[in-house]
N, C-alpha and C. Protein backbone atom coordinates (compact mmCIF):
# COMPACT_ATOMS: atom_id res chain seq x y z
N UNK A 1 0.84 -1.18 0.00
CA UNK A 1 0.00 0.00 0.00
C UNK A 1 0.88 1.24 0.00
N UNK A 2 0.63 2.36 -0.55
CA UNK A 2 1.40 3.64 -0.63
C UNK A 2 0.64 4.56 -0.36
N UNK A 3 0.97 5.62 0.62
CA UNK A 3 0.14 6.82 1.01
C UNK A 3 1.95 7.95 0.24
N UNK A 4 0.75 9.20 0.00
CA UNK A 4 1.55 10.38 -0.39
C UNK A 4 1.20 11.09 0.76
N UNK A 5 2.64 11.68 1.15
CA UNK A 5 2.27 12.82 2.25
C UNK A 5 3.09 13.51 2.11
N UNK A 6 3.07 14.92 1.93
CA UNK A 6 3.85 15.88 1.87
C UNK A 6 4.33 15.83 -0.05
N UNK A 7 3.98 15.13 -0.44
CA UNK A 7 4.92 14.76 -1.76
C UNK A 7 5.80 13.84 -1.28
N UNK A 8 5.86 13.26 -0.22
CA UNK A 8 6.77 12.50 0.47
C UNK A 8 6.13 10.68 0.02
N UNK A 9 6.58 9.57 -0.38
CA UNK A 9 6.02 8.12 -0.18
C UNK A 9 6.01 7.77 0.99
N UNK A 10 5.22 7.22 1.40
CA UNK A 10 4.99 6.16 2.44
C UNK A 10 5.07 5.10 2.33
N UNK A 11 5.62 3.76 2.18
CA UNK A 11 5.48 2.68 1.75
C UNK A 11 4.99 1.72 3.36
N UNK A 12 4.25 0.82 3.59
CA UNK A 12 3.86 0.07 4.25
C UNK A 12 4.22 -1.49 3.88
N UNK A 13 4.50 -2.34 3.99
CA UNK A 13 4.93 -3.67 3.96
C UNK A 13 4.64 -4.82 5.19
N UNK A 14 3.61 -6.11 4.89
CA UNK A 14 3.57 -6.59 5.57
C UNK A 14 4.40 -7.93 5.32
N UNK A 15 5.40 -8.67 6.46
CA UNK A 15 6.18 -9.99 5.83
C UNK A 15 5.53 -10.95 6.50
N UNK A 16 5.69 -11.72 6.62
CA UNK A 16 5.45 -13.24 7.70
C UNK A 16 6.62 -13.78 7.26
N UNK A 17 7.35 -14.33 8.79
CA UNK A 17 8.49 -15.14 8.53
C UNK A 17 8.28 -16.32 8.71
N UNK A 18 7.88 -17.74 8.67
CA UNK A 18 7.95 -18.81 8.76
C UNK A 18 8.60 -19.94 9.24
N UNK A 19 8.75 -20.83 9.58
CA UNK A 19 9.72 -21.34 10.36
C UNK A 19 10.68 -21.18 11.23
N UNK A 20 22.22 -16.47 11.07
CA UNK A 20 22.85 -14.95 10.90
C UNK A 20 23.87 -14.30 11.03
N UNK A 21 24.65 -14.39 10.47
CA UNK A 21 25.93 -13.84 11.28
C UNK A 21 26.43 -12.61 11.47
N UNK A 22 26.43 -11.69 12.32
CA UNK A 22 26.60 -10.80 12.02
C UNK A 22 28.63 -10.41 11.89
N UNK A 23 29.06 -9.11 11.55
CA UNK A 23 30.22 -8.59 11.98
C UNK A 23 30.40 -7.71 13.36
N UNK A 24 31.35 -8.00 14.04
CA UNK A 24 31.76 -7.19 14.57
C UNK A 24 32.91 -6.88 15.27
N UNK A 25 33.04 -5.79 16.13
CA UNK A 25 34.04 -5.12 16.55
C UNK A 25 35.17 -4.32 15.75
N UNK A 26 34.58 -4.24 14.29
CA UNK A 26 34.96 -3.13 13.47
C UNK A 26 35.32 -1.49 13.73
N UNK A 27 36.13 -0.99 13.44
CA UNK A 27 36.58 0.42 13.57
C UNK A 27 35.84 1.12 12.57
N UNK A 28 34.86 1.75 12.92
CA UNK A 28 34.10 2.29 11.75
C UNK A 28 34.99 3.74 11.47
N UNK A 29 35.87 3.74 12.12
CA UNK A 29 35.76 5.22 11.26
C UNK A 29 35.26 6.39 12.06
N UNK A 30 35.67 7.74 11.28
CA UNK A 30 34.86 8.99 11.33
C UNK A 30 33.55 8.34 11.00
N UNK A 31 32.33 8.93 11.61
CA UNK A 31 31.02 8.60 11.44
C UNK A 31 30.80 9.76 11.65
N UNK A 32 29.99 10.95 10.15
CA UNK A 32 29.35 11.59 10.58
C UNK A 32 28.02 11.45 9.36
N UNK A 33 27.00 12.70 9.90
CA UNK A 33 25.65 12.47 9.26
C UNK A 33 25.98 12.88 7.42
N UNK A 34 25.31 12.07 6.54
CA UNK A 34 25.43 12.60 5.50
C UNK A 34 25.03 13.59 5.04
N UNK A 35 25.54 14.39 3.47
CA UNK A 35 25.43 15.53 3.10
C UNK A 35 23.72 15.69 2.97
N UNK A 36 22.86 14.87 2.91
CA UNK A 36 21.55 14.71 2.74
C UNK A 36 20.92 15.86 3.48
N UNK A 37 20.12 16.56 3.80
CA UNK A 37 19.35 17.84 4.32
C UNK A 37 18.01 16.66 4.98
N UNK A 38 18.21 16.55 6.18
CA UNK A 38 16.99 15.81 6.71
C UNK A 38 16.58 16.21 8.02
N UNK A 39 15.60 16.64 7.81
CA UNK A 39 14.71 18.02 8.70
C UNK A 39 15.06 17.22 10.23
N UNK A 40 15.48 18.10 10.79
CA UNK A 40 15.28 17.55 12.71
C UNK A 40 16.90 17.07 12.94
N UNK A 41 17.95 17.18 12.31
CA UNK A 41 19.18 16.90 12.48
C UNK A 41 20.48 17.61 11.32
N UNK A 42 20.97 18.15 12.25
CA UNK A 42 22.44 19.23 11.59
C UNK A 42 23.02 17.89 10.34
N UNK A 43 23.38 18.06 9.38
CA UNK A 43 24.42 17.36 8.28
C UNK A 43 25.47 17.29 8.34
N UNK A 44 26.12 18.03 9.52
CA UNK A 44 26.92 17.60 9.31
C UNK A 44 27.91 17.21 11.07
N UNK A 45 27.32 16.83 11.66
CA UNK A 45 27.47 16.07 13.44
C UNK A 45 28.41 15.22 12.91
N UNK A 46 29.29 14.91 13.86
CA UNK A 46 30.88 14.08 14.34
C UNK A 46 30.26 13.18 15.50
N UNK A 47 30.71 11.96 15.14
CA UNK A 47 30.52 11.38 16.04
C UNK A 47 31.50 10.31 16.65
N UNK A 48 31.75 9.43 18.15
CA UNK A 48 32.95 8.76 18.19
C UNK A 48 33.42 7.58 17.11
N UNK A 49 34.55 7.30 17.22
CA UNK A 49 34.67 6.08 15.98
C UNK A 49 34.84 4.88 17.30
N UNK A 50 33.94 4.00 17.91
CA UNK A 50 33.62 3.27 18.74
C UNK A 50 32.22 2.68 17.56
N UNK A 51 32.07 1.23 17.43
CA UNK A 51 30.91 0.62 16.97
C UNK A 51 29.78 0.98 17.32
N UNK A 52 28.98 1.57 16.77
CA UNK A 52 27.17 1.65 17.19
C UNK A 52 26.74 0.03 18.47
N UNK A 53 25.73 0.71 18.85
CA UNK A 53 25.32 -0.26 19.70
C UNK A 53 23.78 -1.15 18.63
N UNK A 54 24.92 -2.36 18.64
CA UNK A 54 23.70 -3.38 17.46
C UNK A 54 22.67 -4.12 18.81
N UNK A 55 21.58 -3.22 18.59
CA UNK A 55 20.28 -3.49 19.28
C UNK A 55 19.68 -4.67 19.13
N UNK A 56 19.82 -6.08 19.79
CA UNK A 56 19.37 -7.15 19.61
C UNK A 56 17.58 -7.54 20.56
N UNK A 57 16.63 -8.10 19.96
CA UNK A 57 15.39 -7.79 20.24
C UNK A 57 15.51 -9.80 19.85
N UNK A 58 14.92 -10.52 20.59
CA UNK A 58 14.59 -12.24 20.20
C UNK A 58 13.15 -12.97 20.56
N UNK A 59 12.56 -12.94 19.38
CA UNK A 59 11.18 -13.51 19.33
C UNK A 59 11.26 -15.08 19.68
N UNK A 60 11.07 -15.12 21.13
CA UNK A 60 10.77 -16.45 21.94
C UNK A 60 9.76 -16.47 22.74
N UNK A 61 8.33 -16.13 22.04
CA UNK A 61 7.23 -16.33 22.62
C UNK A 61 6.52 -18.04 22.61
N UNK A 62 6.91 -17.71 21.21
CA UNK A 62 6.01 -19.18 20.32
C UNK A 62 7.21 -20.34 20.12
N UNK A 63 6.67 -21.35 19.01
CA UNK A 63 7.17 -22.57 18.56
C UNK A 63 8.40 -22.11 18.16
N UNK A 64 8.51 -20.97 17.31
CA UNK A 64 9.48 -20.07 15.91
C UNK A 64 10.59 -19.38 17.01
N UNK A 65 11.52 -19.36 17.07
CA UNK A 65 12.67 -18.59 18.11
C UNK A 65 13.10 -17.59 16.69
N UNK A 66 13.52 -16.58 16.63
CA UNK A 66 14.06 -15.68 15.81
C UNK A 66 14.78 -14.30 16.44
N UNK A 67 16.43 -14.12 16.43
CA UNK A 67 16.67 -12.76 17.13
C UNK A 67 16.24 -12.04 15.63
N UNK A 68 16.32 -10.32 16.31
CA UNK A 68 16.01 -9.31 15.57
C UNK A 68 17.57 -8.49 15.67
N UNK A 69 18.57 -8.18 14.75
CA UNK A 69 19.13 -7.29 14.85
C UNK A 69 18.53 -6.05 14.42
N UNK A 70 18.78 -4.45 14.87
CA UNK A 70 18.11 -3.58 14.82
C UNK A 70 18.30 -3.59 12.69
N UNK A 71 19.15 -3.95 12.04
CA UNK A 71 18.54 -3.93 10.77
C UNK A 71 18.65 -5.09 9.95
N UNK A 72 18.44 -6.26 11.05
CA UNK A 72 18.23 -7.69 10.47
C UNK A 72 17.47 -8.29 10.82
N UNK A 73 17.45 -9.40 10.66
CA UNK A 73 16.10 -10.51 11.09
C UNK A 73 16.85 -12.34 11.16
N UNK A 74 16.34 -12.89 12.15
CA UNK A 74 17.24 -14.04 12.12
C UNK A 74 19.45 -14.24 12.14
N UNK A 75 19.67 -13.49 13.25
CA UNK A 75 20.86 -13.38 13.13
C UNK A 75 21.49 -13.91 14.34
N UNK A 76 22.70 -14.20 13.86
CA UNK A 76 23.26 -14.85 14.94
C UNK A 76 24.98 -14.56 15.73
N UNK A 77 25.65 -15.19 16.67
CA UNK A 77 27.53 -15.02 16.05
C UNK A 77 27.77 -13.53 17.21
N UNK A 78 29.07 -13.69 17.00
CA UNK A 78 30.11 -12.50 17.81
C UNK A 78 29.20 -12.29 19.20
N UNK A 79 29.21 -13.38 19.89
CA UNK A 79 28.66 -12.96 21.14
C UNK A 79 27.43 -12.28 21.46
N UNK A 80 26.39 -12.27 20.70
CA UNK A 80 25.19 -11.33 20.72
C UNK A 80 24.52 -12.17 22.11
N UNK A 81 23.98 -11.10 22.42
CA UNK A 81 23.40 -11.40 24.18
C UNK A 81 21.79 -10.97 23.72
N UNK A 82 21.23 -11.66 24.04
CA UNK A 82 19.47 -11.35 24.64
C UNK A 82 19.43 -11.03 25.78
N UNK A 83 18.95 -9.19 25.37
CA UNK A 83 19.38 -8.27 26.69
C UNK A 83 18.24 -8.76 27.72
N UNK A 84 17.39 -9.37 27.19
CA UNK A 84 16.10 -10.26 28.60
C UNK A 84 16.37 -10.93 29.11
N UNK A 85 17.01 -11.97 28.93
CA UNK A 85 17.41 -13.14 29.45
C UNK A 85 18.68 -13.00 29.58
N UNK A 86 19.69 -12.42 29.16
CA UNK A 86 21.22 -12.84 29.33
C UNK A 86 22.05 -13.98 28.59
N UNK A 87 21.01 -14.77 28.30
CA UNK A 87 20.93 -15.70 27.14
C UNK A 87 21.80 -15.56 25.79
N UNK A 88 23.08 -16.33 24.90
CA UNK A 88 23.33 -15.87 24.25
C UNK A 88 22.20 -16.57 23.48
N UNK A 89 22.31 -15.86 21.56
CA UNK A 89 21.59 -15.65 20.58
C UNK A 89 21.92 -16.79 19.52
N UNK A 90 21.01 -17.25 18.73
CA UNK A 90 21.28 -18.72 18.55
C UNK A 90 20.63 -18.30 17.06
N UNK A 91 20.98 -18.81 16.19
CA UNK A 91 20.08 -18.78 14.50
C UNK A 91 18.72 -19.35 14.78
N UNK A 92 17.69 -18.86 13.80
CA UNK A 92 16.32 -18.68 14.16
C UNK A 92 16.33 -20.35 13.82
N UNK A 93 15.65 -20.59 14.88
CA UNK A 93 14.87 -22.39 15.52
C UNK A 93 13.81 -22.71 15.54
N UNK A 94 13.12 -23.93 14.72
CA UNK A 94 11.94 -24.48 14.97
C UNK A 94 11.94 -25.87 14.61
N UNK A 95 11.63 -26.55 15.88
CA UNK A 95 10.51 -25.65 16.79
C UNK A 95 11.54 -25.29 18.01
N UNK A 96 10.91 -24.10 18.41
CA UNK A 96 11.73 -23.64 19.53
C UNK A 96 12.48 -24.50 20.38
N UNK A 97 13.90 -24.48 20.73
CA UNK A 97 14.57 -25.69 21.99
C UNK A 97 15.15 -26.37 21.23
N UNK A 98 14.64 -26.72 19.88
CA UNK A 98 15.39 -27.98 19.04
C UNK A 98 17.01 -27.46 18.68
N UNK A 99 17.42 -28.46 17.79
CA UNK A 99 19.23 -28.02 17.33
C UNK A 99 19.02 -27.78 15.61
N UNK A 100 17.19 -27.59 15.39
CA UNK A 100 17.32 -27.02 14.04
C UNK A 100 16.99 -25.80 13.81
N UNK A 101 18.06 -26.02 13.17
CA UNK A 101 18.64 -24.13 12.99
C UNK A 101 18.17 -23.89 11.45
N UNK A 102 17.85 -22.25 11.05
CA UNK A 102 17.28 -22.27 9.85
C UNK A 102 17.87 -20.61 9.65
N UNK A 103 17.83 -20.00 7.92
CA UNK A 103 18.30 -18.20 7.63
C UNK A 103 19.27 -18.02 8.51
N UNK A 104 20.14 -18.00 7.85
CA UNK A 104 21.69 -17.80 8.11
C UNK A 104 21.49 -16.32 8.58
N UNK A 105 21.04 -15.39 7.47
CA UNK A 105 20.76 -13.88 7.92
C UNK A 105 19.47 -13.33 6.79
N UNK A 106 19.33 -12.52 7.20
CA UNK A 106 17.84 -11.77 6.25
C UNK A 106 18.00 -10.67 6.92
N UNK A 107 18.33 -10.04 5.53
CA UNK A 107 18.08 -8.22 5.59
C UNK A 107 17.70 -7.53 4.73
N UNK A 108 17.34 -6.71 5.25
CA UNK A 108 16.58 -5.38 4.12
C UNK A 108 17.14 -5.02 3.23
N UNK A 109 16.93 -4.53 1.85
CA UNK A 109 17.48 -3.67 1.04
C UNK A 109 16.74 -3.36 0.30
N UNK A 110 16.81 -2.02 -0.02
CA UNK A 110 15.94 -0.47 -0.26
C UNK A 110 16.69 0.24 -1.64
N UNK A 111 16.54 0.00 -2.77
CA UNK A 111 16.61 0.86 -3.75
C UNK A 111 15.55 1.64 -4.29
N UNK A 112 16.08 2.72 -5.21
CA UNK A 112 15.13 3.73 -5.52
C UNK A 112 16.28 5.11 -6.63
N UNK A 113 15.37 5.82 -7.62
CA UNK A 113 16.47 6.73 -7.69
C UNK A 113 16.24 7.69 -7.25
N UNK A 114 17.16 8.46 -7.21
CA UNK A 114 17.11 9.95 -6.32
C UNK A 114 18.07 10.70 -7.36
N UNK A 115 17.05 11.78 -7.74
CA UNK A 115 18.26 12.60 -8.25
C UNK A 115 19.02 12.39 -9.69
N UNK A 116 18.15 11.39 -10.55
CA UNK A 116 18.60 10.29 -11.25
C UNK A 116 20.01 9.54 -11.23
N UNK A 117 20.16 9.40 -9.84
CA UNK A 117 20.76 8.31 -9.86
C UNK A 117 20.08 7.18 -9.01
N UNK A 118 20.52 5.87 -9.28
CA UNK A 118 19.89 4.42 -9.14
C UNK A 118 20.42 4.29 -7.80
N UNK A 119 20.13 4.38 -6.38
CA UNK A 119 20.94 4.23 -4.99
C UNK A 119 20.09 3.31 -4.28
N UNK A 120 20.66 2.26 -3.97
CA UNK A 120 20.34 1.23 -2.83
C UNK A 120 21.10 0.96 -1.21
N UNK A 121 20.45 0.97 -0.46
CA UNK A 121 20.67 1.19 1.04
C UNK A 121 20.44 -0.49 1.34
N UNK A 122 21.32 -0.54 2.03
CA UNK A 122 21.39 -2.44 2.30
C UNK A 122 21.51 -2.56 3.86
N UNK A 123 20.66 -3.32 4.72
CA UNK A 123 20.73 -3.38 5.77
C UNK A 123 21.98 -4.22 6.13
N UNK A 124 22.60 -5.06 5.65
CA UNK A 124 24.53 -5.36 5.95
C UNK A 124 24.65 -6.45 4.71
N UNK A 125 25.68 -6.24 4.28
CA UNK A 125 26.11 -7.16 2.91
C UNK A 125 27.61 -8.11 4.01
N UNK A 126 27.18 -9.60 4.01
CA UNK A 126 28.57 -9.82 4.59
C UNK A 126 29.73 -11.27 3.78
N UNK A 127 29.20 -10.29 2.57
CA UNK A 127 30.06 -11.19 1.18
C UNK A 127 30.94 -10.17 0.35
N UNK A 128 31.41 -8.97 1.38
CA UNK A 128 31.96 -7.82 0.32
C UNK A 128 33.50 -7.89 1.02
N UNK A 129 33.86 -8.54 1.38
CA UNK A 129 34.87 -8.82 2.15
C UNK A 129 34.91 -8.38 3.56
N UNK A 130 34.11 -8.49 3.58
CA UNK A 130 33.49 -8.18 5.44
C UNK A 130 32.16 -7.83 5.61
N UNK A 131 32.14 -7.42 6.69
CA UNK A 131 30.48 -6.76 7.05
C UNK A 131 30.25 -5.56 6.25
N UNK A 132 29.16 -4.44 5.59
CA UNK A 132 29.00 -3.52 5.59
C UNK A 132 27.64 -3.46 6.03
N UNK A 133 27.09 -2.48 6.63
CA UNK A 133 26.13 -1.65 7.06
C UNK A 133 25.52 -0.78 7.30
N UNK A 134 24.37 0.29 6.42
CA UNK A 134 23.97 1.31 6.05
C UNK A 134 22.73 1.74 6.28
N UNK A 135 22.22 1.22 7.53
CA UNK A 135 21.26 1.80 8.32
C UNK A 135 21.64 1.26 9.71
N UNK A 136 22.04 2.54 10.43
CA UNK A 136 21.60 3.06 12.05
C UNK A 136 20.36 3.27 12.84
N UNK A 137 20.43 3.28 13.89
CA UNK A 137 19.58 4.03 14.89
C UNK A 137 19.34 6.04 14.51
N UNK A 138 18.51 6.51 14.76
CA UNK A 138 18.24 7.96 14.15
C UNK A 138 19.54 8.21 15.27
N UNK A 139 19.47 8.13 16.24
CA UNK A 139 20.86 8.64 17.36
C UNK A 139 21.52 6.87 17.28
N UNK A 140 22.62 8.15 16.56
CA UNK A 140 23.90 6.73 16.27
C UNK A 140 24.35 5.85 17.08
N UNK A 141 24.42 5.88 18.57
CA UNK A 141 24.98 5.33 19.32
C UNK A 141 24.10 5.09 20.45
N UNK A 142 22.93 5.32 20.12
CA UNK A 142 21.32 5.06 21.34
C UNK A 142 20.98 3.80 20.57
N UNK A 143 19.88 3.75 21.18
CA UNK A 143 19.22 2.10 21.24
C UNK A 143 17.99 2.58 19.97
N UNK A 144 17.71 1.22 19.40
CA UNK A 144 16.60 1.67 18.00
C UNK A 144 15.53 0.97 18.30
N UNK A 145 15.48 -0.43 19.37
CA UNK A 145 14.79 -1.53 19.03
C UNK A 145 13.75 -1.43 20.69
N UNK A 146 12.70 -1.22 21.11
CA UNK A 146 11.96 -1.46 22.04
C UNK A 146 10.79 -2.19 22.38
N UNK A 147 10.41 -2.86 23.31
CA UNK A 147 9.33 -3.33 23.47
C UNK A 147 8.22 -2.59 23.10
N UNK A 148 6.86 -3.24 22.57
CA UNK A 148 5.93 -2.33 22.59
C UNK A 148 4.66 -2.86 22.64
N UNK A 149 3.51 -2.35 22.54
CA UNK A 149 1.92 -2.77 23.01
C UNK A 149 2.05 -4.10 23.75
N UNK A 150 0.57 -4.39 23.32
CA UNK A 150 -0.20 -5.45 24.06
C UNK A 150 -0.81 -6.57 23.38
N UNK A 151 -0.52 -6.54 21.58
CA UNK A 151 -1.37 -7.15 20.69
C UNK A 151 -0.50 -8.72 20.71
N UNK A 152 0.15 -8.28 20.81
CA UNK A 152 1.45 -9.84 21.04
C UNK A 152 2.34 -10.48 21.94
N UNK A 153 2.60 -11.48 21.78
CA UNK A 153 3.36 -11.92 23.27
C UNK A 153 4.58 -11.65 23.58
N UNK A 154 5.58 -11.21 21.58
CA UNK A 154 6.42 -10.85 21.82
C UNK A 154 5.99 -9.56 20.88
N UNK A 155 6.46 -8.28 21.10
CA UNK A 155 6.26 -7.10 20.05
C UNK A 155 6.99 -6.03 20.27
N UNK A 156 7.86 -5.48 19.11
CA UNK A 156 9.13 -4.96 19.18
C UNK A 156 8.75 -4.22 17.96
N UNK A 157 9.17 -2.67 18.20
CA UNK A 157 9.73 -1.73 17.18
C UNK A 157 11.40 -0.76 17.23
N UNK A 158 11.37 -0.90 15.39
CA UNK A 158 12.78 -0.96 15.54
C UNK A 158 12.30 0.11 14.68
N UNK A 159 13.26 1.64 14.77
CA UNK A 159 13.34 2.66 14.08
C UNK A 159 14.90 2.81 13.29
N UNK A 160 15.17 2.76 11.90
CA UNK A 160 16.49 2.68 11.34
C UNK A 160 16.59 3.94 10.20
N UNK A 161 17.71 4.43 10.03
CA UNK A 161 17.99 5.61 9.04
C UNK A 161 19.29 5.38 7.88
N UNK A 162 19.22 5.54 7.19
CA UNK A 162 20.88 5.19 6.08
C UNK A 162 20.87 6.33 5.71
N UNK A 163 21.20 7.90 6.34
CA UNK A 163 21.89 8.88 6.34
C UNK A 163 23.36 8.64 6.95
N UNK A 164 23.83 8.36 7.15
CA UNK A 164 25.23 8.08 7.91
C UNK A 164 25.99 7.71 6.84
N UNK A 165 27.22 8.24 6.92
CA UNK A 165 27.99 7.59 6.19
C UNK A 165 29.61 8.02 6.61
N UNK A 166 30.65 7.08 6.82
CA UNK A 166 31.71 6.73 7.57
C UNK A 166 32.65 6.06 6.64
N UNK A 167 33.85 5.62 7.63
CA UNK A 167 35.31 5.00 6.86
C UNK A 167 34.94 3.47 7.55
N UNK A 168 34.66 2.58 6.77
CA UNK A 168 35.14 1.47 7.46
C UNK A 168 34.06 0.43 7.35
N UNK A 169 32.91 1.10 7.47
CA UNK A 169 31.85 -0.02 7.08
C UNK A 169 30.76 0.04 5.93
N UNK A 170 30.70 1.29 5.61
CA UNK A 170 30.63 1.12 4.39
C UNK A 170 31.30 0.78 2.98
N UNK A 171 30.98 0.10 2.50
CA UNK A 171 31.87 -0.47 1.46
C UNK A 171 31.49 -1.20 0.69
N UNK A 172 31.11 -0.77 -1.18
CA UNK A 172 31.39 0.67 -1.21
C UNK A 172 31.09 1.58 -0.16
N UNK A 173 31.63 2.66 -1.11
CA UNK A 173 30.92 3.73 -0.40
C UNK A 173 29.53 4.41 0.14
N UNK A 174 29.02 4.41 1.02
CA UNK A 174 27.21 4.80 1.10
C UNK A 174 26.74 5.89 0.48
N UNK A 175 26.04 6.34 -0.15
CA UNK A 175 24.90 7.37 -1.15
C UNK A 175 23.90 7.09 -0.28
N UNK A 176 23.23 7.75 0.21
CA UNK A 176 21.91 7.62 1.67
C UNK A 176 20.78 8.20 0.22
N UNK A 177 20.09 7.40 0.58
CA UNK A 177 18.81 7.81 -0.48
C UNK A 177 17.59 8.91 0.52
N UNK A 178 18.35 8.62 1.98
CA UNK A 178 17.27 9.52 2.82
C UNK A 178 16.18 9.14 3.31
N UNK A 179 16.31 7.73 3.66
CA UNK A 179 14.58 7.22 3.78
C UNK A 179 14.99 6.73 5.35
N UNK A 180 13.95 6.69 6.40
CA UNK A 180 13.50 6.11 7.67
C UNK A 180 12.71 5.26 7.55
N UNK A 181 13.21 3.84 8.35
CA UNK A 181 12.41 2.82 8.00
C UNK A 181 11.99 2.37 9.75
N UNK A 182 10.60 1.96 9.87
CA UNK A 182 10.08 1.72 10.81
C UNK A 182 9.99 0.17 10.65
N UNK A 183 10.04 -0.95 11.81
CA UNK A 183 9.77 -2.46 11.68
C UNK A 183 8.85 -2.26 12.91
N UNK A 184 7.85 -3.04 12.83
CA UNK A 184 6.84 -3.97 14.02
C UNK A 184 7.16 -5.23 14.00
N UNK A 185 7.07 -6.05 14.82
CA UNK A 185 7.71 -7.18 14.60
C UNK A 185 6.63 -7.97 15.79
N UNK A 186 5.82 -9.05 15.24
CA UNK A 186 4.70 -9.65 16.23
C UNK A 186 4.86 -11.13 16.29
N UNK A 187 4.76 -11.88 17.85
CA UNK A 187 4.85 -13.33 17.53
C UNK A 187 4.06 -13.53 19.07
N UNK A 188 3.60 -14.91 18.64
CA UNK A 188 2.52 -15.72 19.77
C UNK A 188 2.81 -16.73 20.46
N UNK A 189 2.19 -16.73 21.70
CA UNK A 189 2.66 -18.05 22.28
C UNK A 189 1.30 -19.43 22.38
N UNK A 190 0.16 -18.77 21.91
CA UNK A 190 -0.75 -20.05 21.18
C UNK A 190 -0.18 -20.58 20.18
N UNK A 191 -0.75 -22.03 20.79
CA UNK A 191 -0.46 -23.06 19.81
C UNK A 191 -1.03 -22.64 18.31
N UNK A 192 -1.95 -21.94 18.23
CA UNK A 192 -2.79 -21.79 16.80
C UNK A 192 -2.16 -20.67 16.23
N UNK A 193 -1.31 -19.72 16.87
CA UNK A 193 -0.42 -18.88 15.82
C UNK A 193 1.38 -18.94 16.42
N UNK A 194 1.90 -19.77 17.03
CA UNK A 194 3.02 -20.06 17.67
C UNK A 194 3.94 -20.28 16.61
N UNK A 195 3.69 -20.45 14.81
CA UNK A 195 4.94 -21.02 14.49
C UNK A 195 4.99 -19.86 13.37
N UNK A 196 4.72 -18.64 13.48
CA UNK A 196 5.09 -17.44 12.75
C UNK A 196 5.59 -15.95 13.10
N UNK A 197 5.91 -15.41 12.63
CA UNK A 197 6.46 -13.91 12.96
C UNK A 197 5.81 -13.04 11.81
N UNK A 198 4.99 -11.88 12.11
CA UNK A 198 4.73 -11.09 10.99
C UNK A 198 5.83 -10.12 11.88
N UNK A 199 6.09 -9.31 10.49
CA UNK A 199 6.71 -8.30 10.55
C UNK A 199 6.48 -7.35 9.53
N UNK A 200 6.01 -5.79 10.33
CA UNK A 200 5.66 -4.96 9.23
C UNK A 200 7.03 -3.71 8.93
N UNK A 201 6.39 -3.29 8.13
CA UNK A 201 8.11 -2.43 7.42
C UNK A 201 6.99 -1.22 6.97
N UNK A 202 7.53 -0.05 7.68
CA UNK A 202 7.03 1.51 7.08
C UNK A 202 8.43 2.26 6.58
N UNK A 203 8.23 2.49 5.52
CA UNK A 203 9.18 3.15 4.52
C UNK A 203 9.23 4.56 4.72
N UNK A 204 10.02 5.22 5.14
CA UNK A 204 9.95 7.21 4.86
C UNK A 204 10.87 8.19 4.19
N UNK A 205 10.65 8.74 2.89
CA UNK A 205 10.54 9.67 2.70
C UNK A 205 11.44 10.49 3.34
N UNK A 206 12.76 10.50 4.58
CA UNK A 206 12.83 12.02 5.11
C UNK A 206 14.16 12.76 4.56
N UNK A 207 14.17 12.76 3.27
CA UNK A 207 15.32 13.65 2.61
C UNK A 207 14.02 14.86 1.93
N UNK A 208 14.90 15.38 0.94
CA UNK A 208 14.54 16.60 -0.08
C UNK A 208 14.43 16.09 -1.48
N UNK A 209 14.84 14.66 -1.61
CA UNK A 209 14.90 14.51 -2.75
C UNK A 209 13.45 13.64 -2.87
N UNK A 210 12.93 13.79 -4.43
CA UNK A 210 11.81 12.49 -4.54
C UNK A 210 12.76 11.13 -4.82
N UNK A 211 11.91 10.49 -4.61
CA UNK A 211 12.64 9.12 -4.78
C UNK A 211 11.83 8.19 -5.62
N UNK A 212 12.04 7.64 -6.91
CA UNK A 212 11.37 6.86 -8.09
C UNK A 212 11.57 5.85 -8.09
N UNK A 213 10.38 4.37 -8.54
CA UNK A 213 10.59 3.40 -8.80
C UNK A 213 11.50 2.73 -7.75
């Protein structure tokens, strides 16, 4: 579904997941905001070269076990902790408890042109000779991923931006197309919806540029 607002897209996306590795301890670099003009934050902020904090969120309500990195889904590796439990993080399992493991990793990626040029934002590529990663938290070094309502047993929103752009983990180089992406992320602990995860995806609009196709 697509709403226009402002001249701005909205894109809405609903997934169901069914039935990861990440990088880290990378030197990212100078990290500051890209040249992009995006209302509610200076373009050009410095920030430390210390790793972002990768916000881990793990759907273990139901049958389906799945962590959430703040811009992945099903991930696993480098010590990731389930900040609830203390628990380390295991590749997404079903049925929950078992030793079958399933999606190595699943992530987003967002093309569009801007400007006529063709620019895609990739939530982490880790076949480019390492990790890269091109959506953050809106505050680089705060938390993106929180608990939320009451509609589910487990329910988590994750707020992410690919304005940033740095030495070290991007690679190539990042072109921010300017968009804010919102995730909901819902799972059950009835037996009659226990072996799925929907997850919704709101797309935004928050540069100056339109963005096509």
């Amino acid at each position: 579904m697509f709403w226009l607002v402002n001249k701005k897209t909205v894109l809405t996306l609903a997934l169901v997941l069914f039935v990861g590795s990440t990088g880290g301890g990378r030197d990212l670099g100078t990290v500051r905001d890209s040249s992009i003009n995006v209302k509610g934050r200076a373009s050009t902020s410095l920030f430390s070269t210390s790793e972002p904090t990768f916000n881990t969120a793990v759907h273990n309500a139901g049958n389906l076990y799945s962590p959430f990195v703040y811009d992945k889904f099903s991930t696993t590796g480098n010590s990731l902790i389930d900040p609830e439990t203390g628990l380390a993080v295991t590749l997404t399992t079903y049925p929950n408890g078992s030793d079958k493991n399933y999606l190595f990793s699943g992530n987003v990626w967002i093309g569009g042109i801007v400007a006529q040029d063709t620019l895609v934002s990739i939530g982490s590529d880790g076949w480019d000779g390492g990790f890269a990663w091109e959506f953050f938290p809106p505050d680089l070094y705060g938390y993106s991923t929180k608990r939320t309502g009451n509609f589910a047993d487990d329910e988590f929103e994750t707020v992410v931006v690919d304005t940033f752009v740095g030495d070290g983990w991007d690679a190539p180089p990042h072109h921010p197309m300017g968009i804010k992406v919102t995730r909901q992320s819902y799972s059950w602990a009835d037996s009659l919806y226990d072996d799925f995860i929907i997850m919704e995806y709101k797309i935004e609009n928050i540069g100056d540029n339109l963005i096509e196709d």
